[in-house]
Every structure is written in C-alpha cells, then in structure tokens.
PDB file of N, CA and C in Angstrom:
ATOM      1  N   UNK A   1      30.239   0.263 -12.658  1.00  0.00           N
ATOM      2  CA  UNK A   1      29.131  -0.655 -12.554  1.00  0.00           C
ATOM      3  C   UNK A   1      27.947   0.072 -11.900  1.00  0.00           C
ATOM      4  N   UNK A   2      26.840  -0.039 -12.514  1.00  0.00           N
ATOM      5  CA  UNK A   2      25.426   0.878 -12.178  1.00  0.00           C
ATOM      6  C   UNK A   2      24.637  -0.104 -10.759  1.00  0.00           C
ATOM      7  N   UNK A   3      24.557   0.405  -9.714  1.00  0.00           N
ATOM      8  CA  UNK A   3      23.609  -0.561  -8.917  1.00  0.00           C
ATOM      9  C   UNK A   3      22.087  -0.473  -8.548  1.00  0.00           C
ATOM     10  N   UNK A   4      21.967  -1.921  -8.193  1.00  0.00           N
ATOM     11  CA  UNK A   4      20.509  -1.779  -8.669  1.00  0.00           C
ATOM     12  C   UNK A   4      19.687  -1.993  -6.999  1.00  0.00           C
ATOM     13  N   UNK A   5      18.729  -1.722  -7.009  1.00  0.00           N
ATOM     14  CA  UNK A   5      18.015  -1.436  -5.525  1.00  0.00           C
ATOM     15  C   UNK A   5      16.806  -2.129  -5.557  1.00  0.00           C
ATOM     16  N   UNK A   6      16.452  -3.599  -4.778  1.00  0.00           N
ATOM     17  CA  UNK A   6      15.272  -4.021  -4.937  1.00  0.00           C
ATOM     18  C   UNK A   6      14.503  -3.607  -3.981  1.00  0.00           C
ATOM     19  N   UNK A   7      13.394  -3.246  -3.427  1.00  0.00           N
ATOM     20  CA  UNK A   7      12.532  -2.800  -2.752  1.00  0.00           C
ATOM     21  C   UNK A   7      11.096  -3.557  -2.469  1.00  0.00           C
ATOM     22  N   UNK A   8      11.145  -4.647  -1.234  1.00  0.00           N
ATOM     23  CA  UNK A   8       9.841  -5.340  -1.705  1.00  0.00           C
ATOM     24  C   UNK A   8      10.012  -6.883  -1.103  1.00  0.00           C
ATOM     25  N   UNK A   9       9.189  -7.646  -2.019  1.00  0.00           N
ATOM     26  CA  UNK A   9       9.354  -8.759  -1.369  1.00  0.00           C
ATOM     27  C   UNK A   9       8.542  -9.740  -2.311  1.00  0.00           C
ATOM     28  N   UNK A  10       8.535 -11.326  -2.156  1.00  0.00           N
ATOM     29  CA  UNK A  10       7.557 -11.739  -3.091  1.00  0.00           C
ATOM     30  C   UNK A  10       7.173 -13.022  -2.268  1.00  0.00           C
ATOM     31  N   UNK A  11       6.137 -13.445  -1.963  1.00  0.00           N
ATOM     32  CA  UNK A  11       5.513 -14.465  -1.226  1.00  0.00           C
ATOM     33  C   UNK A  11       4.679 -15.393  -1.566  1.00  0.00           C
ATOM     34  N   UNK A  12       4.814 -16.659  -1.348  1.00  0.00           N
ATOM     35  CA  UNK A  12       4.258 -17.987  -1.987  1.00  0.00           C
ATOM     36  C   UNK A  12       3.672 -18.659  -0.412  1.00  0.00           C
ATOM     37  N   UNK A  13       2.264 -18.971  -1.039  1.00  0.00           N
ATOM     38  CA  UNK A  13       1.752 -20.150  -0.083  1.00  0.00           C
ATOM     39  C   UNK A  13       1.928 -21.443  -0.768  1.00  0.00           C
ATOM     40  N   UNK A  14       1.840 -22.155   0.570  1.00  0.00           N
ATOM     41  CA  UNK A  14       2.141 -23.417   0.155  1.00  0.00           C
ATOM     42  C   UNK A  14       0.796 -24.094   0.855  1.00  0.00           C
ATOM     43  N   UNK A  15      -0.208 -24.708  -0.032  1.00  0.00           N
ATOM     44  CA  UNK A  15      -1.144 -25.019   1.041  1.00  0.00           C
ATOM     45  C   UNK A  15      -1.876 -26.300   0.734  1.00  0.00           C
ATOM     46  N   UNK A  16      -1.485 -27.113   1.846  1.00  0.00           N
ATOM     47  CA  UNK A  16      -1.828 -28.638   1.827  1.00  0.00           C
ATOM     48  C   UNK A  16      -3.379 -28.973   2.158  1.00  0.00           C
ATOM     49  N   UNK A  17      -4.068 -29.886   1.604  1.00  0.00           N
ATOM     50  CA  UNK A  17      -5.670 -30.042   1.883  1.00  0.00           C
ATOM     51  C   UNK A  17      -5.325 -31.295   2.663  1.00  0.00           C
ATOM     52  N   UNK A  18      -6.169 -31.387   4.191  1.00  0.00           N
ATOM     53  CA  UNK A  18      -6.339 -33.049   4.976  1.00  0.00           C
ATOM     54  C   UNK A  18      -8.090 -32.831   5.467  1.00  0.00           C
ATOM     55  N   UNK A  19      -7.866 -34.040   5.823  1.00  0.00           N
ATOM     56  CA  UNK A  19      -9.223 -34.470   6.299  1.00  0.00           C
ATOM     57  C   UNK A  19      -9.334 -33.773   7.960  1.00  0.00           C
ATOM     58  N   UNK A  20      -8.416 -33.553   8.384  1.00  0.00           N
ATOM     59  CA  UNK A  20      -8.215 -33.158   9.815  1.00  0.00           C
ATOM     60  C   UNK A  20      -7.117 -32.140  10.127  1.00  0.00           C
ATOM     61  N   UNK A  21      -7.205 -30.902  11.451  1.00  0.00           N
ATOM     62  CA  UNK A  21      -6.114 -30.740  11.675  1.00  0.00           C
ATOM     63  C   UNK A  21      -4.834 -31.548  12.789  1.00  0.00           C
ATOM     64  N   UNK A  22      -3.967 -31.476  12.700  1.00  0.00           N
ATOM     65  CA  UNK A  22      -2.846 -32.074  13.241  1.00  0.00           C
ATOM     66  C   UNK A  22      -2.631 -31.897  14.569  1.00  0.00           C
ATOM     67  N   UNK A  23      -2.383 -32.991  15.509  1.00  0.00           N
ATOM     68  CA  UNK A  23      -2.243 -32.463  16.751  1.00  0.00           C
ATOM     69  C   UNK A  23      -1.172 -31.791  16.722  1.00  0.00           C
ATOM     70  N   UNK A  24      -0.585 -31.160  17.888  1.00  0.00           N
ATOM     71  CA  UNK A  24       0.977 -31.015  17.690  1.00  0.00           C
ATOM     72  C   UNK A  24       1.853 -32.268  17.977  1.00  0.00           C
ATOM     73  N   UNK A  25       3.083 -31.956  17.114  1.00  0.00           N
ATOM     74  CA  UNK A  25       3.738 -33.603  16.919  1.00  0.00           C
ATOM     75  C   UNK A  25       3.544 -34.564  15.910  1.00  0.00           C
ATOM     76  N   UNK A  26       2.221 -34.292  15.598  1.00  0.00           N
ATOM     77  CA  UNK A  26       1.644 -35.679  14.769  1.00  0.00           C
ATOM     78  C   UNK A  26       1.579 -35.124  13.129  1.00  0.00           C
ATOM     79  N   UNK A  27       2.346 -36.130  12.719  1.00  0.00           N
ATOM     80  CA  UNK A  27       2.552 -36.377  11.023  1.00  0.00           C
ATOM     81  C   UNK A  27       1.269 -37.102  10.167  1.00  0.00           C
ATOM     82  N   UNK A  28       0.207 -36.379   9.194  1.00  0.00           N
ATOM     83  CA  UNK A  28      -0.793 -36.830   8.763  1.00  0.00           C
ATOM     84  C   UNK A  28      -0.077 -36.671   7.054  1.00  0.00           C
ATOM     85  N   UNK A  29      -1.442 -37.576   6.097  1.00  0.00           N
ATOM     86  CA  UNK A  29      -1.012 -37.160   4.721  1.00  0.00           C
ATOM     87  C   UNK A  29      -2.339 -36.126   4.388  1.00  0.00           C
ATOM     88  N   UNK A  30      -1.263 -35.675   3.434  1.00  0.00           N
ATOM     89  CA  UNK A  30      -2.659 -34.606   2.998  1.00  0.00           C
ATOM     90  C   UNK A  30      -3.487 -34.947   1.950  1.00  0.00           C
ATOM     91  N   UNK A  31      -4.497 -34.501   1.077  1.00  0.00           N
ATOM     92  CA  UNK A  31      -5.466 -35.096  -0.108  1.00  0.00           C
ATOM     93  C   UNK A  31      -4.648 -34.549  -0.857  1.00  0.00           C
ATOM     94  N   UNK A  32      -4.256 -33.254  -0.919  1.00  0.00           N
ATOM     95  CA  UNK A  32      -3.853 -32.476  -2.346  1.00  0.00           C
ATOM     96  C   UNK A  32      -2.674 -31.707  -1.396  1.00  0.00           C
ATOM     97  N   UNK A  33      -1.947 -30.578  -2.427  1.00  0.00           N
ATOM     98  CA  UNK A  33      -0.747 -29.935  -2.592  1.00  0.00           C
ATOM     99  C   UNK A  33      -1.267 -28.711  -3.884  1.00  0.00           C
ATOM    100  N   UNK A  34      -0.966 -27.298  -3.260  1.00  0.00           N
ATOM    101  CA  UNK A  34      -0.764 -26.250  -4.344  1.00  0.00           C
ATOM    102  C   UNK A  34      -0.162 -25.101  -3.893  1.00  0.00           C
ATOM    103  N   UNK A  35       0.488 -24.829  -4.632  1.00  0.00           N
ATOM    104  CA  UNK A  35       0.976 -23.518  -4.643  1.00  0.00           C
ATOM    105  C   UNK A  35      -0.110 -22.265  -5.059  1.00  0.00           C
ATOM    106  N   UNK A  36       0.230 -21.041  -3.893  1.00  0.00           N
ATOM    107  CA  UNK A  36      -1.080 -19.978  -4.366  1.00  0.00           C
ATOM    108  C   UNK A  36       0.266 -18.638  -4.271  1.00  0.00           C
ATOM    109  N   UNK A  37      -0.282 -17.423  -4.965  1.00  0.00           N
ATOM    110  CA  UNK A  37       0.429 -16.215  -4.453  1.00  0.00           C
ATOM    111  C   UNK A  37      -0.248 -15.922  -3.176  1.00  0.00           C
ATOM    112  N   UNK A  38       0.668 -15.709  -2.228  1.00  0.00           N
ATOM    113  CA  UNK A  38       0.658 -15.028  -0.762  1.00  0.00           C
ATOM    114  C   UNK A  38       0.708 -13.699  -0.594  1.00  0.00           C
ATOM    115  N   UNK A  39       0.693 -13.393  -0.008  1.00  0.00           N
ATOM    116  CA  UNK A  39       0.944 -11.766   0.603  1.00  0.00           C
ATOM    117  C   UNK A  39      -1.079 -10.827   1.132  1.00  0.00           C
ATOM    118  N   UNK A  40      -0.531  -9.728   0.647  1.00  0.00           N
ATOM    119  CA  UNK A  40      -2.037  -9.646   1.484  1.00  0.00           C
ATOM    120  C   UNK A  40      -3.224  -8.974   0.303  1.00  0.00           C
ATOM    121  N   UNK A  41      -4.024  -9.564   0.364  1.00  0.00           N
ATOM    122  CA  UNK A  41      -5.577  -8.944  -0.928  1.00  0.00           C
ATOM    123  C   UNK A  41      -5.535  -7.590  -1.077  1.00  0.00           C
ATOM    124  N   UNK A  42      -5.281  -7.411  -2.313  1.00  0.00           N
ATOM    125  CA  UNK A  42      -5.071  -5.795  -2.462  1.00  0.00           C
ATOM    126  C   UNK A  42      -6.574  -5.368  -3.704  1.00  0.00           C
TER     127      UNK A  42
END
C-alpha cells in the first residue's frame, strides 16, 4: 500500500452580520450568515 502525505491545512470563516457587538455572555441574532475562505491574503 503506497502512502500518502498531506501537508497544509484548509480554513473557512464563518462570518455573522449584527447590528451590534455582543457583550460577553450575551446571545444576539444576527442580519445575515456566510461562509468566506479564511486563511491569510496571499
């Protein structure tokens, strides 16, 4: 059996839109929901 070697990584934002930020503790709703690719601007 041949093995295989991944090297790396792959990263997803997850990024919610609100009208405000959150205190700590406190549960708000958000306007929207999207998924973006993460990692760093190349």
């Amino acid at each position: 059996m041949k093995k295989i070697v991944f090297i790396g990584s792959a990263n997803v934002d997850l990024v919610f839109e609100t009208l405000c930020v959150p205190k700590k503790g406190e549960t708000i709703h958000g306007d929207s929901f999207f998924l973006s690719v993460g990692g760093k601007e190349q």
